[in-house]
C-alpha atoms as a PDB file:
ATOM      1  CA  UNK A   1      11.782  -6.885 -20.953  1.00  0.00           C
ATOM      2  CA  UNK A   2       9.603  -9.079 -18.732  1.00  0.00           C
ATOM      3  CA  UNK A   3       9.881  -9.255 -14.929  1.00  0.00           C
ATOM      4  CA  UNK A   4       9.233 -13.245 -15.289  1.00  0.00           C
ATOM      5  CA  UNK A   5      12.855 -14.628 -15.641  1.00  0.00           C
ATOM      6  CA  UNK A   6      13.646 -12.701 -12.305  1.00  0.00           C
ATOM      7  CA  UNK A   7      10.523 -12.782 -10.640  1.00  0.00           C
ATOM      8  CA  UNK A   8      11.929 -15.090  -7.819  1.00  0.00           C
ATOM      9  CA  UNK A   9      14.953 -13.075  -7.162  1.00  0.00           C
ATOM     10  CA  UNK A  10      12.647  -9.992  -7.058  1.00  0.00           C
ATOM     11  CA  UNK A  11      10.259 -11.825  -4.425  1.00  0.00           C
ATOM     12  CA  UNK A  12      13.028 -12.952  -2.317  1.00  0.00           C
ATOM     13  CA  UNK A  13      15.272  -9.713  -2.104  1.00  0.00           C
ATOM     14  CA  UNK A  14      11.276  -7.711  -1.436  1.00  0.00           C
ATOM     15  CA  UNK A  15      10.646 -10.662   1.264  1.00  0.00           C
ATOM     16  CA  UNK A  16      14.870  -9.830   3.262  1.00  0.00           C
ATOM     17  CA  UNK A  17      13.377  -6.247   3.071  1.00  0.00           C
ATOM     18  CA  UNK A  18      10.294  -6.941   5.395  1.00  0.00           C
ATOM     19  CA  UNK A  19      12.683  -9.127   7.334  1.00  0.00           C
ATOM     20  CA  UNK A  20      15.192  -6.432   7.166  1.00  0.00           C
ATOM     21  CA  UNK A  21      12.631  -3.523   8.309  1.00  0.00           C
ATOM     22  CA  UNK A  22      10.635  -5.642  10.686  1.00  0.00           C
ATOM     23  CA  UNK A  23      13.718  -6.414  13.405  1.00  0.00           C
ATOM     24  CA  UNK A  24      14.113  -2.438  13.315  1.00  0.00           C
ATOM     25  CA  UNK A  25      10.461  -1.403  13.340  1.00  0.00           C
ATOM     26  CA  UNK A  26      10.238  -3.660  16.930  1.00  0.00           C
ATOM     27  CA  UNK A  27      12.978  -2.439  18.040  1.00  0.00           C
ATOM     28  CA  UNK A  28      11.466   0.946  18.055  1.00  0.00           C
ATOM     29  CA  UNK A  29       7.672   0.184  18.346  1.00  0.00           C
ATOM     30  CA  UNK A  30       5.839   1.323  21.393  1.00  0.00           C
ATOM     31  CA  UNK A  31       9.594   2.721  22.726  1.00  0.00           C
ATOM     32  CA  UNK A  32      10.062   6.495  23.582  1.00  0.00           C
ATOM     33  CA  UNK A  33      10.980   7.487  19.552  1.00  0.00           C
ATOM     34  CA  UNK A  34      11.610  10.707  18.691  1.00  0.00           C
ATOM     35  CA  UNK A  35       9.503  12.349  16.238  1.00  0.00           C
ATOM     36  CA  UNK A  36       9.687  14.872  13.728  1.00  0.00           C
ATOM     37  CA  UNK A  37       7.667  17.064  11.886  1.00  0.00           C
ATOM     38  CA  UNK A  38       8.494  17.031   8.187  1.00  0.00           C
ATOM     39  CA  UNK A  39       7.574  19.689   5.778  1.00  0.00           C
ATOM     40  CA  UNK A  40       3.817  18.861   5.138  1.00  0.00           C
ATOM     41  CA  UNK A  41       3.377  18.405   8.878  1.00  0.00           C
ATOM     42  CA  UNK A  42       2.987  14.669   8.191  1.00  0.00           C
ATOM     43  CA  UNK A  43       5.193  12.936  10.818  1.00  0.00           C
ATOM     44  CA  UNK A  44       8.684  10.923  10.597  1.00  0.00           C
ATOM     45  CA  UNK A  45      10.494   8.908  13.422  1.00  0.00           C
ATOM     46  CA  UNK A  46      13.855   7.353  13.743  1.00  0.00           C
ATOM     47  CA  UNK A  47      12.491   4.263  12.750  1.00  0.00           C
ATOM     48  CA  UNK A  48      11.443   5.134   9.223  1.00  0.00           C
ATOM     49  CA  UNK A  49      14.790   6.934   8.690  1.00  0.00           C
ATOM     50  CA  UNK A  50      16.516   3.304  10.420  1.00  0.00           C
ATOM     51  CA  UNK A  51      14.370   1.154   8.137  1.00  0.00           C
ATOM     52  CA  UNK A  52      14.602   2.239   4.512  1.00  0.00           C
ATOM     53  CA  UNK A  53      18.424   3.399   5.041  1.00  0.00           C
ATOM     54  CA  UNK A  54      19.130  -0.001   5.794  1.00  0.00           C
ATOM     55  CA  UNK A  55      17.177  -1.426   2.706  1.00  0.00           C
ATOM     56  CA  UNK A  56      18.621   0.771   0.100  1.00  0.00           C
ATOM     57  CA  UNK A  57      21.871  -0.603   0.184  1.00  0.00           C
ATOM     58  CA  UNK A  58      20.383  -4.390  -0.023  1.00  0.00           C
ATOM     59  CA  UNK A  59      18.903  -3.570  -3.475  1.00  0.00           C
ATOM     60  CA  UNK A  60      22.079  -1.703  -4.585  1.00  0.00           C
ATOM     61  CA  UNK A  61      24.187  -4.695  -4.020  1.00  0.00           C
ATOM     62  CA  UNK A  62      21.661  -6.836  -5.519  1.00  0.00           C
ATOM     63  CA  UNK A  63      20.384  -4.719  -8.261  1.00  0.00           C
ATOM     64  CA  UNK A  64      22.706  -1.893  -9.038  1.00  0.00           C
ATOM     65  CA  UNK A  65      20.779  -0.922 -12.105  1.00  0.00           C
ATOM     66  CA  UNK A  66      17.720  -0.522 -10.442  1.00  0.00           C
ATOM     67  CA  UNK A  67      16.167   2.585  -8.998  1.00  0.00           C
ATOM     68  CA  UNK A  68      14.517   3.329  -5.633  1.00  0.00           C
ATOM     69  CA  UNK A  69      11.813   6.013  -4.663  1.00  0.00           C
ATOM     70  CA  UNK A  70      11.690   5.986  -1.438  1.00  0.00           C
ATOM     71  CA  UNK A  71       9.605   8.127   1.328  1.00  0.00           C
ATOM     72  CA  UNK A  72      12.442   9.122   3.316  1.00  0.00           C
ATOM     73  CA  UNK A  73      15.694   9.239   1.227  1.00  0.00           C
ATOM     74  CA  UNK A  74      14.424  10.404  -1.987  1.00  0.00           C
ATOM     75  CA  UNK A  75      15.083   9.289  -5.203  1.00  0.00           C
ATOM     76  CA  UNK A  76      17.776   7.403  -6.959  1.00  0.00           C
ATOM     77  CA  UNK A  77      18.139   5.997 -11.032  1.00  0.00           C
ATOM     78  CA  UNK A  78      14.325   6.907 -10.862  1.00  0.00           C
ATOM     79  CA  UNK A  79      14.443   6.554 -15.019  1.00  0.00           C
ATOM     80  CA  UNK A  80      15.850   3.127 -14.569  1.00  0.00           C
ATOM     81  CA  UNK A  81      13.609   0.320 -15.969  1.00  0.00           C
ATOM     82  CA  UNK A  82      13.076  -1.209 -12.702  1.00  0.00           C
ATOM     83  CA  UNK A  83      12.870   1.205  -9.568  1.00  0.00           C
ATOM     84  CA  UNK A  84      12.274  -0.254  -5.833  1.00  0.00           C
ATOM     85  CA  UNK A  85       9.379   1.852  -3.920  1.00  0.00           C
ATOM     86  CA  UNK A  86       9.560   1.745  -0.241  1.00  0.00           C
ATOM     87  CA  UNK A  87       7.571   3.444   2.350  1.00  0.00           C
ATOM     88  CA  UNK A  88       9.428   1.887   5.503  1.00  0.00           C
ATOM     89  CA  UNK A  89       6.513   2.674   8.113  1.00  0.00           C
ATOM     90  CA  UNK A  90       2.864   3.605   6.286  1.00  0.00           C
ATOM     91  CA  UNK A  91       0.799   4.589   8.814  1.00  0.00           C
ATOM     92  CA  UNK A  92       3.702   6.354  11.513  1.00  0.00           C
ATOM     93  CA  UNK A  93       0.776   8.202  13.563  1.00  0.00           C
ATOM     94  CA  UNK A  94       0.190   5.297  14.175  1.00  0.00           C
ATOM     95  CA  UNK A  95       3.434   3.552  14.850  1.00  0.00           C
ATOM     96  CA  UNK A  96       3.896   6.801  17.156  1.00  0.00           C
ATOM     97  CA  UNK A  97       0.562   6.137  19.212  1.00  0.00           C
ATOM     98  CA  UNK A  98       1.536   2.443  19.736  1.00  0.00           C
ATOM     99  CA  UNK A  99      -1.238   1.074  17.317  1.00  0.00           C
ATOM    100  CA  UNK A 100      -0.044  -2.433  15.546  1.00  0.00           C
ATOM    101  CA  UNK A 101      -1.729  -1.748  12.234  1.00  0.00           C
ATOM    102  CA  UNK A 102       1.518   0.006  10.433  1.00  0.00           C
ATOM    103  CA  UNK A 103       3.223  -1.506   7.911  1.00  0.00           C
ATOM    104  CA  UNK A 104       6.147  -1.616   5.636  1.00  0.00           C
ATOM    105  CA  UNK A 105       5.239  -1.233   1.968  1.00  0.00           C
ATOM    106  CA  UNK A 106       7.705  -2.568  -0.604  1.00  0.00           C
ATOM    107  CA  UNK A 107       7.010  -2.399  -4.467  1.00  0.00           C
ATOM    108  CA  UNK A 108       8.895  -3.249  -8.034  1.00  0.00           C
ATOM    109  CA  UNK A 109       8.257  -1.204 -10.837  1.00  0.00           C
ATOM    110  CA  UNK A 110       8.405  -1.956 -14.394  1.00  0.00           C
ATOM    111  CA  UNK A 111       8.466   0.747 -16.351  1.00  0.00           C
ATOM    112  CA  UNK A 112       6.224   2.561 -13.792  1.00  0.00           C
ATOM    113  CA  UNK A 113       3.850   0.091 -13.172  1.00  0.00           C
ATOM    114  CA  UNK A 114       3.923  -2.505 -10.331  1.00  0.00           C
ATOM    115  CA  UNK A 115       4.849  -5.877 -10.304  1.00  0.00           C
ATOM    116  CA  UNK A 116       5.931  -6.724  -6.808  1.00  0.00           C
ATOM    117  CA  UNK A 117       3.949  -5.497  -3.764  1.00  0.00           C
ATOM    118  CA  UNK A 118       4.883  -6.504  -0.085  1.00  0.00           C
ATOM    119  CA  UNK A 119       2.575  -5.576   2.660  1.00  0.00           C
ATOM    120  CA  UNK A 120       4.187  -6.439   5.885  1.00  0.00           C
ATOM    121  CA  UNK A 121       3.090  -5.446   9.223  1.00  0.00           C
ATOM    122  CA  UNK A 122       5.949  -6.120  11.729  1.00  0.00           C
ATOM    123  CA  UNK A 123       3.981  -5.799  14.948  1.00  0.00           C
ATOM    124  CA  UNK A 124       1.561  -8.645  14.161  1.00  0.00           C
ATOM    125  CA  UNK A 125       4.027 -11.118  12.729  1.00  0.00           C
ATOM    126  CA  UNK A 126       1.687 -10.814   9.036  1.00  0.00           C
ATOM    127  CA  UNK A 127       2.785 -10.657   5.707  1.00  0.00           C
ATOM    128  CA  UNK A 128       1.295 -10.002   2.219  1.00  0.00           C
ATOM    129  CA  UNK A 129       3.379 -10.970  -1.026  1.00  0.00           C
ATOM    130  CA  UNK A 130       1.529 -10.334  -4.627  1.00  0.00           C
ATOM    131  CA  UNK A 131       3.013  -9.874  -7.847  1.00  0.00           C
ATOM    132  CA  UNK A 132       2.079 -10.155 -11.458  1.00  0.00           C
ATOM    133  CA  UNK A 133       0.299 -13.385 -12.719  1.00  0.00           C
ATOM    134  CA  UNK A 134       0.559 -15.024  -9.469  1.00  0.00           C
ATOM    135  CA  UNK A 135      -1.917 -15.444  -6.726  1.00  0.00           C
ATOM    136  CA  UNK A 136      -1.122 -13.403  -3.651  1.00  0.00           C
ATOM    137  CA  UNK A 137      -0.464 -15.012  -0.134  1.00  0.00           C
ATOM    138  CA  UNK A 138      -1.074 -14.434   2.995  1.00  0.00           C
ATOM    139  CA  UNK A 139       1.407 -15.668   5.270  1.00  0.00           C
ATOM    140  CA  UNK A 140       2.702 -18.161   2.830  1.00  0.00           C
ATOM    141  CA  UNK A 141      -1.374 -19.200   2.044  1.00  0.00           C
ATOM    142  CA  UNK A 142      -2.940 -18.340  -1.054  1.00  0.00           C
ATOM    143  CA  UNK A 143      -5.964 -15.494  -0.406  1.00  0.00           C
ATOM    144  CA  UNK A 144      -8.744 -14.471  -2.233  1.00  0.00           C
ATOM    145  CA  UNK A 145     -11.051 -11.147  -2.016  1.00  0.00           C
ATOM    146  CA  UNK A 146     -14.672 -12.120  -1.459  1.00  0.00           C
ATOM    147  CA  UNK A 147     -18.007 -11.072  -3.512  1.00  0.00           C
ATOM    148  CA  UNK A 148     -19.936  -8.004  -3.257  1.00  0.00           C
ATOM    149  CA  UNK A 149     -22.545  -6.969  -5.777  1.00  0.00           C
ATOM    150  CA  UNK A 150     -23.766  -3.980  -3.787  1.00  0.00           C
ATOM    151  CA  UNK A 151     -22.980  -0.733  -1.940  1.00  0.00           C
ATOM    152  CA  UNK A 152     -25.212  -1.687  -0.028  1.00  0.00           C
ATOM    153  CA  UNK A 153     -23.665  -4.492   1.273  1.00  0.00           C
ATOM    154  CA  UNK A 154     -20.295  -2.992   1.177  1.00  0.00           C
ATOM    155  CA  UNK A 155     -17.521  -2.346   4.281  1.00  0.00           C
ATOM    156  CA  UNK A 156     -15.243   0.297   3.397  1.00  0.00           C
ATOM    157  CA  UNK A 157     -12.083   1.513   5.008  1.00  0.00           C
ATOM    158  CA  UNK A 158     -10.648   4.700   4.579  1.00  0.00           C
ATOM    159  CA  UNK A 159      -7.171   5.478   6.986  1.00  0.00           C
ATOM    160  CA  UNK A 160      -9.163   9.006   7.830  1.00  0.00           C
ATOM    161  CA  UNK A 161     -11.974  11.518   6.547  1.00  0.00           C
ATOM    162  CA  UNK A 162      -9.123  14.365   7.159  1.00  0.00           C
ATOM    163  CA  UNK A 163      -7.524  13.101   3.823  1.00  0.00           C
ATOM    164  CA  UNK A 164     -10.248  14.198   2.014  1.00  0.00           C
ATOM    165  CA  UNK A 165     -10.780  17.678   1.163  1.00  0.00           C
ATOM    166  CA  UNK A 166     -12.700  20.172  -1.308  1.00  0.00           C
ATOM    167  CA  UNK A 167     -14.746  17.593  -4.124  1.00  0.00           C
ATOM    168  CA  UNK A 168     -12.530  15.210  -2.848  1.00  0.00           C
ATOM    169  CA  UNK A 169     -14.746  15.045   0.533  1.00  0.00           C
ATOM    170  CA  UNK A 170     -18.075  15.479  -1.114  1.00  0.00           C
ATOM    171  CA  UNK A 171     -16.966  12.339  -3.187  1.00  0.00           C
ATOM    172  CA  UNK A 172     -16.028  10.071  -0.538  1.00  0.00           C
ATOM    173  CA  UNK A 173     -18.882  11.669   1.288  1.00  0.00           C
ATOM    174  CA  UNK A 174     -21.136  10.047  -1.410  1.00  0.00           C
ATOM    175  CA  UNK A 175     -20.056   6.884  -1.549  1.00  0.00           C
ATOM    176  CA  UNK A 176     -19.952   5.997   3.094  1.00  0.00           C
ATOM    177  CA  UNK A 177     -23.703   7.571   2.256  1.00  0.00           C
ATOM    178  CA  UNK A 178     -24.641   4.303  -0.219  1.00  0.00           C
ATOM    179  CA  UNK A 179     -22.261   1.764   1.817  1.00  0.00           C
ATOM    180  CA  UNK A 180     -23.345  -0.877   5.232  1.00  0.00           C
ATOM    181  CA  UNK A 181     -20.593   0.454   6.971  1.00  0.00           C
ATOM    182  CA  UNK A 182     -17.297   2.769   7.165  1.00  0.00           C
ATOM    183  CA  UNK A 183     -14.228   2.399   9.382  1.00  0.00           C
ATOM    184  CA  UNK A 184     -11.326   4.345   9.829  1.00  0.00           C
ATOM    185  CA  UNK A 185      -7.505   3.743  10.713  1.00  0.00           C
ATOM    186  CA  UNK A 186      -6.554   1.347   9.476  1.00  0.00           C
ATOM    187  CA  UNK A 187      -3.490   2.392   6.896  1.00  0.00           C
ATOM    188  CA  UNK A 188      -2.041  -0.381   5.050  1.00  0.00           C
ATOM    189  CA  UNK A 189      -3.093  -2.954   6.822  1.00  0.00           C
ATOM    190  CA  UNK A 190      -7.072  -2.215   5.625  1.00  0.00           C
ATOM    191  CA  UNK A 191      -5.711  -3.163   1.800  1.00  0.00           C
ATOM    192  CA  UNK A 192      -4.470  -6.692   3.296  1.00  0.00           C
ATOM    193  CA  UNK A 193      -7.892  -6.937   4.855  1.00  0.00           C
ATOM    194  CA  UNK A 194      -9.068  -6.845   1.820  1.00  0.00           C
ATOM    195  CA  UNK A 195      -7.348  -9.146  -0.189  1.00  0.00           C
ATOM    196  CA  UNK A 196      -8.084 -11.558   2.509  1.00  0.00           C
ATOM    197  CA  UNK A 197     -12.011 -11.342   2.405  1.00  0.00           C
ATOM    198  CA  UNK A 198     -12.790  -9.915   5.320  1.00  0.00           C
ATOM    199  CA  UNK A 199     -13.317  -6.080   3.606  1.00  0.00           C
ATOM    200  CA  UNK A 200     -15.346  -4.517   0.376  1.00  0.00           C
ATOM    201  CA  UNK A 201     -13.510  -1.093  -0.658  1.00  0.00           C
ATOM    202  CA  UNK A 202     -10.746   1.034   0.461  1.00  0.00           C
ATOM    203  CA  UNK A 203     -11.291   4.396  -0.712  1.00  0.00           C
ATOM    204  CA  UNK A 204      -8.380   7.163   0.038  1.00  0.00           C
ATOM    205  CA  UNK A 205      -7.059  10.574  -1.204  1.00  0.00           C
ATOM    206  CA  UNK A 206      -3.414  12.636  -0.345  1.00  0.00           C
ATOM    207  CA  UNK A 207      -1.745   9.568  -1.223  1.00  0.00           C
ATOM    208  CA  UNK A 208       1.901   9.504  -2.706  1.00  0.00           C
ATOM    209  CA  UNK A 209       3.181   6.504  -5.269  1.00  0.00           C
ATOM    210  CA  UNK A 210       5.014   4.865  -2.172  1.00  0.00           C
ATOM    211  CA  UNK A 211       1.657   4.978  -0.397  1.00  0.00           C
ATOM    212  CA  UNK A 212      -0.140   2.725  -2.629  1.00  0.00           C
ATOM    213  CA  UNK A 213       2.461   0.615  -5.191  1.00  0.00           C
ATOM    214  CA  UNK A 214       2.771  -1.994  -2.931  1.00  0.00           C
ATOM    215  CA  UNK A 215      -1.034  -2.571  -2.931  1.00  0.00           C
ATOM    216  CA  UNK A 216      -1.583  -3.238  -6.483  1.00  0.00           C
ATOM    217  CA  UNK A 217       0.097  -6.403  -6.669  1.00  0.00           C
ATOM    218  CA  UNK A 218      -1.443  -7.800  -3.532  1.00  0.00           C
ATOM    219  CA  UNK A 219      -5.089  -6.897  -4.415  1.00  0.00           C
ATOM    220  CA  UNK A 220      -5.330  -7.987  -8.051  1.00  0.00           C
ATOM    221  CA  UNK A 221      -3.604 -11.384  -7.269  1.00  0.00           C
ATOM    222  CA  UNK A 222      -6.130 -11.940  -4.708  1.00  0.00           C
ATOM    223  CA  UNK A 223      -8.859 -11.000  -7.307  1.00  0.00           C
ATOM    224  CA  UNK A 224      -9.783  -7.447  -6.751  1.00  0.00           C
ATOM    225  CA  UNK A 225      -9.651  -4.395  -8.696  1.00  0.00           C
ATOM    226  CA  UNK A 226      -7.453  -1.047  -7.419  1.00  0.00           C
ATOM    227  CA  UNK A 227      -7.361   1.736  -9.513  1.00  0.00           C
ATOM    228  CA  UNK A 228      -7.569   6.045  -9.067  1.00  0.00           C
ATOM    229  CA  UNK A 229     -11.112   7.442  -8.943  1.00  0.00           C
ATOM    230  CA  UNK A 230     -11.184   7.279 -12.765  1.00  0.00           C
ATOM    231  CA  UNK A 231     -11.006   3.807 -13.114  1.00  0.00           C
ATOM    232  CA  UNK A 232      -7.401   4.216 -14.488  1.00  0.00           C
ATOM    233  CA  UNK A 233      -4.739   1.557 -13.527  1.00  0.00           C
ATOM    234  CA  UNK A 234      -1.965   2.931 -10.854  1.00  0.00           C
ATOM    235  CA  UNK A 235       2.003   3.497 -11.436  1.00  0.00           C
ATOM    236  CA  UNK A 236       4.889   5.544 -10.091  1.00  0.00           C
ATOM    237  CA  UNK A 237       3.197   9.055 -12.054  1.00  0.00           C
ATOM    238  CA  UNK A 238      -0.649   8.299 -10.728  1.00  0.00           C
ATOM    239  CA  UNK A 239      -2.560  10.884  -8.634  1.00  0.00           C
ATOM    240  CA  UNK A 240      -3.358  10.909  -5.031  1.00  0.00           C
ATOM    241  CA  UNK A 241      -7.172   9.070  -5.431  1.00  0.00           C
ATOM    242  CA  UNK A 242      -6.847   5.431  -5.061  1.00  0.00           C
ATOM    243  CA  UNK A 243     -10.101   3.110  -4.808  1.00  0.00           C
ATOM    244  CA  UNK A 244      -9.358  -0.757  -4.007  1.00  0.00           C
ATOM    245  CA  UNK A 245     -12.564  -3.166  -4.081  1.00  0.00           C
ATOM    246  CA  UNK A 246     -12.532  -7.144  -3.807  1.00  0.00           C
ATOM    247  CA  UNK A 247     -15.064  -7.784  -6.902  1.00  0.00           C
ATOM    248  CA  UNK A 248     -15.393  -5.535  -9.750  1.00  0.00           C
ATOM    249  CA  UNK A 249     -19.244  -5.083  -9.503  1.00  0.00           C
ATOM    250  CA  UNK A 250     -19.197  -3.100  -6.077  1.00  0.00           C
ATOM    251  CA  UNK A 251     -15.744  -1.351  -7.993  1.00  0.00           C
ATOM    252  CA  UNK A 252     -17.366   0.121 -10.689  1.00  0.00           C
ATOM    253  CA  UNK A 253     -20.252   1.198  -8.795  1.00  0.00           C
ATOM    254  CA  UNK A 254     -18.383   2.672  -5.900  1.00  0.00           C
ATOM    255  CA  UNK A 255     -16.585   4.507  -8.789  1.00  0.00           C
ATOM    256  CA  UNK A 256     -20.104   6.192 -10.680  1.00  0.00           C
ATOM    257  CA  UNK A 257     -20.921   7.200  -7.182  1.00  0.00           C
ATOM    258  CA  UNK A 258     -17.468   9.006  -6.854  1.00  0.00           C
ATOM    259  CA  UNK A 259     -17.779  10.682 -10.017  1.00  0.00           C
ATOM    260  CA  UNK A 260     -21.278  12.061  -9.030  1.00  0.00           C
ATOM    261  CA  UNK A 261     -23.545   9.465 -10.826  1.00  0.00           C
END
């Protein structure tokens, strides 16, 4: 089965999501939120918790057969043909810290691999929308990822060097060596930056499938390339290594330099 025939009913429900999400994550933003601690230390406010339990039930009564992984309320018909993958605020330390570069990532996967990827970052007013065989948008206009033949000439964006660790760190240690420039903190929002021109590579590790889903859509319908560090495409059983690039010259090259070439 083909996610064509439905793809506007898939766009629209991912779009009332983001609409969905963003009225709770202002409500909260830059507000004294409580915040907890979850098992890997990794932190987890009222607002996630707020934000994806009120989108579950919206694909439920739109898509009962469908399945949702989500960050904060696990896992449900994860076998199903199509599962929803939400991670209601990516980038909480810094939704915590009052910084407006979180977002909510929402993705549709068929048969593990992604087809729908919202990027929306409620505290700007910003959206991305991408999915298969159409070109991705930006706020409603069609964007494009620019040219980059060289490392050299390369911005990249990581969210922190802390996620890298072990040959991990050498790795991405290699490739801010060989680039113009490296900037950090960005979360989510870097991956729109790059669909929209402005950014060369994204290179992170310690990533989970609702950490990066979203993405793939958006970046290859503006014309880039996002893959793991071995150049294989993403879906819901990927690893943690995700490298995003706006032209596939400065993509494959970032990715010999990762593997030690």
């Amino acid at each position: 089965m083909t996610a064509g025939g439905h793809m506007d009913a898939f766009l629209n429900l991912a779009s009332h999501l983001a609409d969905v999400g963003g009225v709770i994550a202002r409500k909260h933003f830059r507000s004294d939120v409580d915040i907890v601690d979850k098992a890997d230390l990794s932190p987890v406010t009222v607002a996630d918790l707020e934000i994806e339990a009120a989108m579950r039930p919206l694909i439920e009564e739109a898509f009962p057969e469908h399945g949702i992984f989500g960050e904060e309320h696990g896992k449900t018909r994860i076998d199903a043909e199509y599962v929803w993958v939400l991670d209601p605020i990516d980038g909480t330390q810094g939704f915590v810290t009052g910084k407006p570069l979180f977002g909510s990532l929402i993705a549709l996967a068929l048969n593990g691999k992604p087809v729908v990827g919202v990027i929306d970052a409620p505290a700007t007013g910003e959206r991305w929308i991408g999915a298969v065989k159409q070109p991705t948008t930006f706020d409603g206009q069609e964007v494009r990822s620019r040219k980059c033949r060289t490392l050299a000439d390369a911005w990249l964006y990581a969210t922190s060097p802390h996620m890298f660790e072990g040959e991990s760190l050498a790795a991405f240690e290699r490739l801010r060596g060989q680039v113009k420039k490296t900037n950090y903190g960005a979360d989510c929002y870097a991956y729109g930056l790059l669909a929209n021109g402005s950014v060369d590579l994204v290179c992170e590790a310690s990533l989970q499938p609702y950490d990066f889903m979203a993405l793939v859509p958006v970046i290859e319908g503006a014309g880039g390339v996002i893959t793991d560090w071995e150049g294989r495409a993403l879906g819901i059983s990927s690893g943690d290594r995700v490298l995003a690039a706006g032209d596939a010259t400065v993509h494959a090259a970032a990715l010999d330099v990762l593997g030690g070439a």
